[in-house]
PDB file of N, CA and C in Angstrom:
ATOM      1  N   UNK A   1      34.301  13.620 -70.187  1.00  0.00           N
ATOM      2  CA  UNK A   1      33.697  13.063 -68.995  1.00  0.00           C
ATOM      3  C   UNK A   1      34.036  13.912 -67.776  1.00  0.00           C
ATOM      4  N   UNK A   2      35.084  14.136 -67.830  1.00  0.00           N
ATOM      5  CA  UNK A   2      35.577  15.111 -66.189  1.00  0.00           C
ATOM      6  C   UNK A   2      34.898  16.616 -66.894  1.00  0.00           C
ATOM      7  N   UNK A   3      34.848  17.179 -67.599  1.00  0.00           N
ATOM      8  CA  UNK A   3      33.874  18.281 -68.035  1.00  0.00           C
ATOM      9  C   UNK A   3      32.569  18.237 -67.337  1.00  0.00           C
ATOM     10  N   UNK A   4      31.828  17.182 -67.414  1.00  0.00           N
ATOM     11  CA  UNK A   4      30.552  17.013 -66.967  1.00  0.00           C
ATOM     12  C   UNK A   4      30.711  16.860 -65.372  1.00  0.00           C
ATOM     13  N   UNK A   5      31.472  15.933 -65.048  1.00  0.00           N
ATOM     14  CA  UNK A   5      31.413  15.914 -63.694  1.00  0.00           C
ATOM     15  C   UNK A   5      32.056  17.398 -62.954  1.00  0.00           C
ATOM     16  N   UNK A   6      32.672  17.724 -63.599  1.00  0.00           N
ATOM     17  CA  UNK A   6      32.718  19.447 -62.719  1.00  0.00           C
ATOM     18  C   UNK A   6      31.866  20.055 -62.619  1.00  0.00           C
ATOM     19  N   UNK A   7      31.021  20.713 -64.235  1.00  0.00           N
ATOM     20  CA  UNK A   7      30.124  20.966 -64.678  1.00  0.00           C
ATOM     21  C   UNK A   7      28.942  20.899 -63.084  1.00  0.00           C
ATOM     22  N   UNK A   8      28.613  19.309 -62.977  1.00  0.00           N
ATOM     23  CA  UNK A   8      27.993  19.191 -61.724  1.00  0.00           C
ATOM     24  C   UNK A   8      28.068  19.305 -60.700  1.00  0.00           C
ATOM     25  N   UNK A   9      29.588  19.099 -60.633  1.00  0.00           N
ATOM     26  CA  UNK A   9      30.092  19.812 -59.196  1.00  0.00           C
ATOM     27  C   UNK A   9      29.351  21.376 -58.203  1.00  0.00           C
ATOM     28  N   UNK A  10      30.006  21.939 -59.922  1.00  0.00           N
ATOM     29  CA  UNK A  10      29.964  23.501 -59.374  1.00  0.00           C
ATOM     30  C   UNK A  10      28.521  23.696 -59.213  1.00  0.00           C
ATOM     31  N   UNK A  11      27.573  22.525 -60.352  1.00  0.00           N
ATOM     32  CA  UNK A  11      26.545  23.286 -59.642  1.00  0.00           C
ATOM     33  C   UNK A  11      25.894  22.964 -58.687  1.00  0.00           C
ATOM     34  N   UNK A  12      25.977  21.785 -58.130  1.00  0.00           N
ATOM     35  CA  UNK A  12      25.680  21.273 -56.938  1.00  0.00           C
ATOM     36  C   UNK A  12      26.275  22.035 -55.722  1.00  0.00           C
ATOM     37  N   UNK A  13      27.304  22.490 -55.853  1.00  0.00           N
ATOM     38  CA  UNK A  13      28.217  22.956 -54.823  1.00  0.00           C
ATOM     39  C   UNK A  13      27.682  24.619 -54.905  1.00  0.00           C
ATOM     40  N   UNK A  14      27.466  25.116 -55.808  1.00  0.00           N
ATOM     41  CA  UNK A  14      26.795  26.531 -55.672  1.00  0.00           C
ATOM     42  C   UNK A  14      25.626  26.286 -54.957  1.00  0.00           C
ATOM     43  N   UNK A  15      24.692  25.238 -54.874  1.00  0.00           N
ATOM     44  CA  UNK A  15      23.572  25.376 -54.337  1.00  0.00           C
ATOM     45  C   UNK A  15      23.434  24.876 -53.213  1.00  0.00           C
ATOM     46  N   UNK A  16      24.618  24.106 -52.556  1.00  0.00           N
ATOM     47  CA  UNK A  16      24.262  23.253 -51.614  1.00  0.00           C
ATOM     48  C   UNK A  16      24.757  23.973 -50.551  1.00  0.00           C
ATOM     49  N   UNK A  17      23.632  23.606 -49.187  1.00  0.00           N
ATOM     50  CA  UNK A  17      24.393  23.774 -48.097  1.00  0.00           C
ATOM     51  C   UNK A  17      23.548  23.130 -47.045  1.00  0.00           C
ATOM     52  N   UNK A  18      24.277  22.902 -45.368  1.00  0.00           N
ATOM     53  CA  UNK A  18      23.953  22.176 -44.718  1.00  0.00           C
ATOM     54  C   UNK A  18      22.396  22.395 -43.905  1.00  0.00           C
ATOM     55  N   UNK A  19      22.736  24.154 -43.757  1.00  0.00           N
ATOM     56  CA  UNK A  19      21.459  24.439 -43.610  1.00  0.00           C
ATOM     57  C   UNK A  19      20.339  24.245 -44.858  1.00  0.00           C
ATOM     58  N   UNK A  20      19.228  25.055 -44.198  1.00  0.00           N
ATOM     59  CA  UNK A  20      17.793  24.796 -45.213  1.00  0.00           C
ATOM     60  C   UNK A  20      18.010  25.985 -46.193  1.00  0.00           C
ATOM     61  N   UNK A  21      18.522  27.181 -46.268  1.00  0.00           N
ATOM     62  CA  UNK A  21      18.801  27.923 -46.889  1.00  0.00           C
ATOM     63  C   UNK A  21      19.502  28.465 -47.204  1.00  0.00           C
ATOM     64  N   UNK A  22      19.449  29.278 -48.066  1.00  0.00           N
ATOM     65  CA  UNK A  22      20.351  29.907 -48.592  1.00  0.00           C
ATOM     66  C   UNK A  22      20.045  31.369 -49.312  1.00  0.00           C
ATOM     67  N   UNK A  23      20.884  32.273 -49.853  1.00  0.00           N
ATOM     68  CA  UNK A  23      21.145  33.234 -50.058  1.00  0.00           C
ATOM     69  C   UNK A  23      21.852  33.692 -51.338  1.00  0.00           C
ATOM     70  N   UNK A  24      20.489  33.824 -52.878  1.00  0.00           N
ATOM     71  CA  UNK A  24      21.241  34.168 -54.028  1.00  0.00           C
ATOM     72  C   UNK A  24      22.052  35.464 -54.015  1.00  0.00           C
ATOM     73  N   UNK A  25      23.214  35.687 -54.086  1.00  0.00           N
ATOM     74  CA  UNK A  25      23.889  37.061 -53.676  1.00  0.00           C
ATOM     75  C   UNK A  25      22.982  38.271 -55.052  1.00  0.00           C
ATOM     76  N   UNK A  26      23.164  37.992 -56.226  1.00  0.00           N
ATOM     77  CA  UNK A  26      22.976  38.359 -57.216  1.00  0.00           C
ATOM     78  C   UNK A  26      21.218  39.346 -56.837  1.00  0.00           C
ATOM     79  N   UNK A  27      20.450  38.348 -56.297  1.00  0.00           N
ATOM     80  CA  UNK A  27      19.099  39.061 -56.458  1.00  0.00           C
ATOM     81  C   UNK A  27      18.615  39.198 -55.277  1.00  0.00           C
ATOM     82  N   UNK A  28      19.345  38.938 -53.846  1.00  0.00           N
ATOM     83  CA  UNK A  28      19.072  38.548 -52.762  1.00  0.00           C
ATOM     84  C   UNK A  28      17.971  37.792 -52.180  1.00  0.00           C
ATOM     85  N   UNK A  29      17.424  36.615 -53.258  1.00  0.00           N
ATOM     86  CA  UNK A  29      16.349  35.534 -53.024  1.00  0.00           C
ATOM     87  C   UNK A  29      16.632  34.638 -52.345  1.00  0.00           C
ATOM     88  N   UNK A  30      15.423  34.020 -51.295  1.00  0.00           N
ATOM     89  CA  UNK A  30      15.884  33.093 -50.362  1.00  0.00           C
ATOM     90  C   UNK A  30      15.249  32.307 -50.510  1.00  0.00           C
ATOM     91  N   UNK A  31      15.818  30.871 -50.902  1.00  0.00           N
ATOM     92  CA  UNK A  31      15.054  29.496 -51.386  1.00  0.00           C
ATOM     93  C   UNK A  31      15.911  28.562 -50.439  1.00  0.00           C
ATOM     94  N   UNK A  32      14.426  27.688 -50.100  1.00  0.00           N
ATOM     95  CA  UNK A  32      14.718  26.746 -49.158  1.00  0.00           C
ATOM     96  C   UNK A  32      15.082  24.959 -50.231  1.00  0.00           C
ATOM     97  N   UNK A  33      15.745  24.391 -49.300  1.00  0.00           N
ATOM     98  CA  UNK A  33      16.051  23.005 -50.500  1.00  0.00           C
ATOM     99  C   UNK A  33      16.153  22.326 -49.386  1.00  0.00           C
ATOM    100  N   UNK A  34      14.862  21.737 -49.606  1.00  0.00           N
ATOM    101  CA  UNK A  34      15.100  20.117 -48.954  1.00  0.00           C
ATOM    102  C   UNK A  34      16.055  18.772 -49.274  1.00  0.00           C
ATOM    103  N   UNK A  35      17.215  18.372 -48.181  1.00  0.00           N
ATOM    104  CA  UNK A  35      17.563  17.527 -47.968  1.00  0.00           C
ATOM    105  C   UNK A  35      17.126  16.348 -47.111  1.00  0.00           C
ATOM    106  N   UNK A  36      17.680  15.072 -47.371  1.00  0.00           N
ATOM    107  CA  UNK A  36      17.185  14.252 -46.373  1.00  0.00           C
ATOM    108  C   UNK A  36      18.568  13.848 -45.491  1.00  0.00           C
ATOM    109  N   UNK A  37      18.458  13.656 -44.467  1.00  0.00           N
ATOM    110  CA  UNK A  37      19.905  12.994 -43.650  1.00  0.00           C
ATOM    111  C   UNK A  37      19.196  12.123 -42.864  1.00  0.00           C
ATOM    112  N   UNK A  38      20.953  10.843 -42.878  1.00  0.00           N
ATOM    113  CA  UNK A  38      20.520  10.075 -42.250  1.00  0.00           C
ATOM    114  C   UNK A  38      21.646   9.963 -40.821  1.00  0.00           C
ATOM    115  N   UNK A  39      22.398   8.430 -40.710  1.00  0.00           N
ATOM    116  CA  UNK A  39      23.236   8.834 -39.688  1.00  0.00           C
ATOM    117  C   UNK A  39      23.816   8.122 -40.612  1.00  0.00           C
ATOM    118  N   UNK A  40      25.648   8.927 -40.385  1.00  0.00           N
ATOM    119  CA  UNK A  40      27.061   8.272 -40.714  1.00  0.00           C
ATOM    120  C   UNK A  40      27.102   7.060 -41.308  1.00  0.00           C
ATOM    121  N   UNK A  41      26.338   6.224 -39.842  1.00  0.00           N
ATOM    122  CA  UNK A  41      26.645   4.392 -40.845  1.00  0.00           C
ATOM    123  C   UNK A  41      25.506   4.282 -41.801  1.00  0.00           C
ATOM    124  N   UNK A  42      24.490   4.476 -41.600  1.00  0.00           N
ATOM    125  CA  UNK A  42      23.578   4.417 -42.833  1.00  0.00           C
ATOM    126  C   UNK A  42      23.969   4.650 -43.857  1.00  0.00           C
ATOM    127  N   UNK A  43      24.492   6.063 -44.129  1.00  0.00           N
ATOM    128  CA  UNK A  43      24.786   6.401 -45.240  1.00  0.00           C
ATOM    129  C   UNK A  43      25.985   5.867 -45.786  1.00  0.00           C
ATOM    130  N   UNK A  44      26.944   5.423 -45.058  1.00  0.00           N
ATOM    131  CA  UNK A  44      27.983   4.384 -45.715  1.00  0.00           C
ATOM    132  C   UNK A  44      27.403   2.961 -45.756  1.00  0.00           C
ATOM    133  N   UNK A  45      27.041   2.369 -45.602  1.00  0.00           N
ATOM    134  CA  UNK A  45      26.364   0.821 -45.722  1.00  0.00           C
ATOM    135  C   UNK A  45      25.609   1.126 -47.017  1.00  0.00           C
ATOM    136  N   UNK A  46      25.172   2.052 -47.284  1.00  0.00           N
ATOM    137  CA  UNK A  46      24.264   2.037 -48.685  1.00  0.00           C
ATOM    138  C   UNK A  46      24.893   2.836 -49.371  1.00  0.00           C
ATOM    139  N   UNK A  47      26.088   3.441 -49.532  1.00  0.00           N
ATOM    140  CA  UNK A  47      27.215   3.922 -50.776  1.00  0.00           C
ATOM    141  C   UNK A  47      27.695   2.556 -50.653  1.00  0.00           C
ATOM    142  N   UNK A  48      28.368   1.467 -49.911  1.00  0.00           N
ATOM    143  CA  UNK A  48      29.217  -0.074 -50.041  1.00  0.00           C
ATOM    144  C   UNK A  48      27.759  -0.519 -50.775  1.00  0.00           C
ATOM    145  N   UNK A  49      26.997  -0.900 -50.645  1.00  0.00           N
ATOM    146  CA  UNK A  49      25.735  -1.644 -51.533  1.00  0.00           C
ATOM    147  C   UNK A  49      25.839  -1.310 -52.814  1.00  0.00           C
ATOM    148  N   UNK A  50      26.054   0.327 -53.283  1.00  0.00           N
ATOM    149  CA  UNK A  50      25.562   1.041 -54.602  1.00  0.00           C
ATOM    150  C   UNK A  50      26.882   0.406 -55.260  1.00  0.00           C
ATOM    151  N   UNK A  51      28.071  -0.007 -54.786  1.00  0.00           N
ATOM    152  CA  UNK A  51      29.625   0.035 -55.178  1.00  0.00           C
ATOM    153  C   UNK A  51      30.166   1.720 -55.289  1.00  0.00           C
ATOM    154  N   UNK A  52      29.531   2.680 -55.032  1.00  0.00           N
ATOM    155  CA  UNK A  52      30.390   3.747 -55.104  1.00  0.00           C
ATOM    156  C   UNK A  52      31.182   4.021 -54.332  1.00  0.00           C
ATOM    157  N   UNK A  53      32.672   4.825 -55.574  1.00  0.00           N
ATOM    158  CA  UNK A  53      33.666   4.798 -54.675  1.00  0.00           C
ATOM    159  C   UNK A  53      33.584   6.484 -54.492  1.00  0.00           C
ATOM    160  N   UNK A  54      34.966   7.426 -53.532  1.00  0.00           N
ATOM    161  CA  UNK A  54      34.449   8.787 -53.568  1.00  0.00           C
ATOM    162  C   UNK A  54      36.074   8.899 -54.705  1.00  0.00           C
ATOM    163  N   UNK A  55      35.283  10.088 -55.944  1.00  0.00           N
ATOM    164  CA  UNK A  55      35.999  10.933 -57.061  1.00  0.00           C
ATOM    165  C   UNK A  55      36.191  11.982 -56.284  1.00  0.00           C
ATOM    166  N   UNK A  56      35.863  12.473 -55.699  1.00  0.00           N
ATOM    167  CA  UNK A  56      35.949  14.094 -54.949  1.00  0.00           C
ATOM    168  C   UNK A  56      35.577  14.302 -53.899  1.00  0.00           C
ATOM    169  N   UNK A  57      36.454  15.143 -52.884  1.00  0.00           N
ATOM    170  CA  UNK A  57      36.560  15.547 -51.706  1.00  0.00           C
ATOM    171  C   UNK A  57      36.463  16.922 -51.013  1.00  0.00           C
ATOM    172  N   UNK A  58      35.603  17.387 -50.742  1.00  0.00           N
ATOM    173  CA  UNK A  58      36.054  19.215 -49.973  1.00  0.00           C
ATOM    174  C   UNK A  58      35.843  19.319 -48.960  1.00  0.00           C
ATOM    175  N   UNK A  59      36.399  19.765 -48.112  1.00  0.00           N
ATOM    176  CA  UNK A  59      36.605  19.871 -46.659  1.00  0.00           C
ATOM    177  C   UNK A  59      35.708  21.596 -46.320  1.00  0.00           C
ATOM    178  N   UNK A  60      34.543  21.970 -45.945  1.00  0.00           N
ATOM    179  CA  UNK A  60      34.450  23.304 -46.168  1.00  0.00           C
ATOM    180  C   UNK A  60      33.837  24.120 -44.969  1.00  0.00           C
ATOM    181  N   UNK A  61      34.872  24.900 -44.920  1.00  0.00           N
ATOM    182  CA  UNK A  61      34.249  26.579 -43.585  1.00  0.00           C
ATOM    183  C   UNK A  61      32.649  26.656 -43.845  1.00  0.00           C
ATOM    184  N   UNK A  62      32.367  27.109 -45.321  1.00  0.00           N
ATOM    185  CA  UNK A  62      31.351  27.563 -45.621  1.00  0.00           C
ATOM    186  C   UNK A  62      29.928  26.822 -44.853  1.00  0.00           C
ATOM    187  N   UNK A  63      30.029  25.212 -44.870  1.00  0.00           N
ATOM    188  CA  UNK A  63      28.512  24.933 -44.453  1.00  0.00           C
ATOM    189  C   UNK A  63      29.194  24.315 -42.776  1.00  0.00           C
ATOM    190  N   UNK A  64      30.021  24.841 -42.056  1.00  0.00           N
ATOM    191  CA  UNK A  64      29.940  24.346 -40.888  1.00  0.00           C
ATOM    192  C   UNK A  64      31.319  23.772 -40.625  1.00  0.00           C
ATOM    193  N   UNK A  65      31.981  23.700 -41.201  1.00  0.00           N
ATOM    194  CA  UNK A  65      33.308  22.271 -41.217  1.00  0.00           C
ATOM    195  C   UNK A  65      32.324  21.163 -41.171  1.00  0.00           C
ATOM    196  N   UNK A  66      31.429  20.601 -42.508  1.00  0.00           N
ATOM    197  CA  UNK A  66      31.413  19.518 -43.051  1.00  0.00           C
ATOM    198  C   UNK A  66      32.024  19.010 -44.436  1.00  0.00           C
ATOM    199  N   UNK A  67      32.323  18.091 -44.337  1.00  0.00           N
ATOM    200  CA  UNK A  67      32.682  17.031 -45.609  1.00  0.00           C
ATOM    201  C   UNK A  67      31.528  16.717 -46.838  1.00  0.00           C
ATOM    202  N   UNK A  68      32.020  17.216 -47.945  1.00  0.00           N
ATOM    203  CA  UNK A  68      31.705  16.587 -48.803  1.00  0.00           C
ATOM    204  C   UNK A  68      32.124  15.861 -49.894  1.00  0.00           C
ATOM    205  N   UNK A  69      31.331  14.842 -50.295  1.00  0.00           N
ATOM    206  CA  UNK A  69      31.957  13.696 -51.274  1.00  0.00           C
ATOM    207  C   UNK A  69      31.079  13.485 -51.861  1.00  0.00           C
ATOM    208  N   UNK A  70      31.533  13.642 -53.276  1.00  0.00           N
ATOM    209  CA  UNK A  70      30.989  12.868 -54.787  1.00  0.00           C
ATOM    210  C   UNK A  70      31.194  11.360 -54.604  1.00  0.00           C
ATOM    211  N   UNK A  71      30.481  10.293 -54.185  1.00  0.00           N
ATOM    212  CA  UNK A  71      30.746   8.900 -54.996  1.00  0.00           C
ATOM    213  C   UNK A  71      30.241   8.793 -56.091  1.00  0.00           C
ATOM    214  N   UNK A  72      30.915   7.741 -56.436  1.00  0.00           N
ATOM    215  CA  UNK A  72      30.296   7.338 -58.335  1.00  0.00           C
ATOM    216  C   UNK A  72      30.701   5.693 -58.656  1.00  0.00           C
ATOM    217  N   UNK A  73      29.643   5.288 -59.222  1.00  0.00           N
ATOM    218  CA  UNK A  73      29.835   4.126 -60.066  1.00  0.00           C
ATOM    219  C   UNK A  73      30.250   3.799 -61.205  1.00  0.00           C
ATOM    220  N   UNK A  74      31.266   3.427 -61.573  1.00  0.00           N
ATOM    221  CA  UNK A  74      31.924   3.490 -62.741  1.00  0.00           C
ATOM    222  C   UNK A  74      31.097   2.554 -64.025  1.00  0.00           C
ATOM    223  N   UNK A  75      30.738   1.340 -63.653  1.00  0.00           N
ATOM    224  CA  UNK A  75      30.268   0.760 -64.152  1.00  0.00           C
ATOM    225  C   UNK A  75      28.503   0.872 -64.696  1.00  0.00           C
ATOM    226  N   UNK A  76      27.976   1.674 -63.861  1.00  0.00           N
ATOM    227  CA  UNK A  76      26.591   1.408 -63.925  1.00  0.00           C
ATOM    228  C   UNK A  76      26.036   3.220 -64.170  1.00  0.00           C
ATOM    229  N   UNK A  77      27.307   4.327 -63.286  1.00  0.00           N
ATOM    230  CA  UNK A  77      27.385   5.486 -64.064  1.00  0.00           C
ATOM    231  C   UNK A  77      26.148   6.591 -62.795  1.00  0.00           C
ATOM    232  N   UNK A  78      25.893   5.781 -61.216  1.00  0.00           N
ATOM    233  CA  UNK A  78      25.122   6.328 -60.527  1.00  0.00           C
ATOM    234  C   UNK A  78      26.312   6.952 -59.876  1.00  0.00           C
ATOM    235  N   UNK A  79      25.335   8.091 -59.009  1.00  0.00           N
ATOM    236  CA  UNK A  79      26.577   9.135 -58.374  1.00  0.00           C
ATOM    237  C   UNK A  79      25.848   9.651 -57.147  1.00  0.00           C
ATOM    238  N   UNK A  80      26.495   9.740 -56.313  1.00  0.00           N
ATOM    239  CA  UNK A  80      25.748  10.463 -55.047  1.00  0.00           C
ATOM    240  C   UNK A  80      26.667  11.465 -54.322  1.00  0.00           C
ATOM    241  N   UNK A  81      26.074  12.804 -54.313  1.00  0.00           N
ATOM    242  CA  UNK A  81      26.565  13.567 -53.390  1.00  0.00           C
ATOM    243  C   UNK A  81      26.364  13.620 -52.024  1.00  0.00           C
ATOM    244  N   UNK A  82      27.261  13.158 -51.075  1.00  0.00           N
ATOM    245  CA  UNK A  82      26.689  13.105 -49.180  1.00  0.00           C
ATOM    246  C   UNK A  82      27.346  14.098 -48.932  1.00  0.00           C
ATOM    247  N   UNK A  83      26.641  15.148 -48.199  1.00  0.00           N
ATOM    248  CA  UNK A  83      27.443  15.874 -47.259  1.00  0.00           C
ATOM    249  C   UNK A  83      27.500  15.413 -45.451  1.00  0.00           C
ATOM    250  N   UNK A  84      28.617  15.430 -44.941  1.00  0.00           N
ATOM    251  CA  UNK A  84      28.959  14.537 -43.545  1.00  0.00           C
ATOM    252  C   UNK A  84      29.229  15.990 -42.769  1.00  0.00           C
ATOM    253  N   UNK A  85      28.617  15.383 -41.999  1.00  0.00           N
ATOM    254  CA  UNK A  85      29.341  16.777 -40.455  1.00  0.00           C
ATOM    255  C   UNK A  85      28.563  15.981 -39.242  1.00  0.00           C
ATOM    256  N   UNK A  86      29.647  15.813 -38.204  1.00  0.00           N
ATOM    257  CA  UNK A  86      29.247  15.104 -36.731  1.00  0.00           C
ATOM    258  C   UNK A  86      29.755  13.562 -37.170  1.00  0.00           C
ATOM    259  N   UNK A  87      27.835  12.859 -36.615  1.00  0.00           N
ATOM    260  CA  UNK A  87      27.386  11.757 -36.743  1.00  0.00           C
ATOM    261  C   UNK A  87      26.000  11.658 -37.824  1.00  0.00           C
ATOM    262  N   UNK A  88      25.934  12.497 -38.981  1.00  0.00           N
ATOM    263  CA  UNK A  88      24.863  12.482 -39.740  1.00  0.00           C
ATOM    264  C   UNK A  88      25.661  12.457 -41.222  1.00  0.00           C
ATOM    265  N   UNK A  89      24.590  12.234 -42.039  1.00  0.00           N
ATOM    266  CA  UNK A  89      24.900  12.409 -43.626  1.00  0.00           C
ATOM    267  C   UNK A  89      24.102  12.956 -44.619  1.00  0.00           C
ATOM    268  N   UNK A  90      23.805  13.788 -45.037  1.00  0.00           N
ATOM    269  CA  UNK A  90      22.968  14.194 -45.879  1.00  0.00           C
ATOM    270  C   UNK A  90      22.838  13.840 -47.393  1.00  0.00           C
ATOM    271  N   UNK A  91      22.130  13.652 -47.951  1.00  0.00           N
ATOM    272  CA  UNK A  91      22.201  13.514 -49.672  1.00  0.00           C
ATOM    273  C   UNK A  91      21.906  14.742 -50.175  1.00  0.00           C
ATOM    274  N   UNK A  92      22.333  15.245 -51.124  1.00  0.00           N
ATOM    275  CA  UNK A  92      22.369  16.783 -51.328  1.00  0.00           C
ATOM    276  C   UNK A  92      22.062  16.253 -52.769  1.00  0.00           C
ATOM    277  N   UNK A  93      22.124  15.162 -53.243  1.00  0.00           N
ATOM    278  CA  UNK A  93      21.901  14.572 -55.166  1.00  0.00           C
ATOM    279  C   UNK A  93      22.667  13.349 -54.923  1.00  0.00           C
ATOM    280  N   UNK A  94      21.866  12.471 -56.446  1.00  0.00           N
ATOM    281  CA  UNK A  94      22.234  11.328 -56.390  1.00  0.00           C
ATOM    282  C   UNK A  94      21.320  10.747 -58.120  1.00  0.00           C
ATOM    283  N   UNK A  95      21.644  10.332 -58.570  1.00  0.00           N
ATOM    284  CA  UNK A  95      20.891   9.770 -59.997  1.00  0.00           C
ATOM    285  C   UNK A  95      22.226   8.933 -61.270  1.00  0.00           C
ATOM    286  N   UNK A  96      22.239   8.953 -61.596  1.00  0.00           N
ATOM    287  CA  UNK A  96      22.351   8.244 -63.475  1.00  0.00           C
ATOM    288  C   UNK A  96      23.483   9.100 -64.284  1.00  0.00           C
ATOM    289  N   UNK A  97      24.762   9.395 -64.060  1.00  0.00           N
ATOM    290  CA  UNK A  97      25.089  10.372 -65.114  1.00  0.00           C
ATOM    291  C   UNK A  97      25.182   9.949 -66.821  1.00  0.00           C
ATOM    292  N   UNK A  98      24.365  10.641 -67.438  1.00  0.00           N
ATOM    293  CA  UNK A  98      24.361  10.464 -68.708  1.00  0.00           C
ATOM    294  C   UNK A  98      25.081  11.420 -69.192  1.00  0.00           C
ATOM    295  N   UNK A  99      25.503  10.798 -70.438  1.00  0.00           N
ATOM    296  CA  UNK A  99      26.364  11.874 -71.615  1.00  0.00           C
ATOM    297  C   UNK A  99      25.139  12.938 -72.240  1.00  0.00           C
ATOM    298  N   UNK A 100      25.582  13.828 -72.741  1.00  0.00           N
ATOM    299  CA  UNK A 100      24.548  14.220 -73.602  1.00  0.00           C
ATOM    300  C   UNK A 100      25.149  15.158 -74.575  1.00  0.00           C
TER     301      UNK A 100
END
């Protein structure tokens, strides 16, 4: 189980950032990824609704000095990645983790 959730980590965390883009080093391709953000309390009032609690924490230079956090539902197995910086929150992923 913690296999998978790294697994997703890294790759969420390789792709994510606060801006709209980004920069594959490897081939120097530039792909845009839409996020949605909302504000701070929004996005906590509806992680307390989902019951997720946060598994993981990174504090990071890279997208600005924002916060990010994995919550997860233990019981029901949903997970959401928010990234926080200011007074906003972004969802960067969020769905169902299945085994496979």
């Amino acid at each position: 189980m913690q296999k998978i959730l790294i697994a997703v980590l890294a790759l969420v965390f390789l792709g994510s950032t606060f801006a709209n883009t980004i920069a594959v080093q490897d081939s120097g391709i530039r792909v845009s990824k839409p996020v949605v953000c909302f504000s701070k309390t929004w996005i906590q009032q509806q992680i307390i609704q989902s019951r997720e609690v946060p598994v993981f924490e990174d504090v990071s230079n890279m997208t600005g000095n924002s916060t990010i956090i994995l919550f997860r539902n233990e019981n029901t197995g949903s997970w959401s990645l928010i990234e926080f910086k200011d007074k906003s929150g972004c969802i960067l992923g969020h769905g169902i983790l299945k085994l496979v």
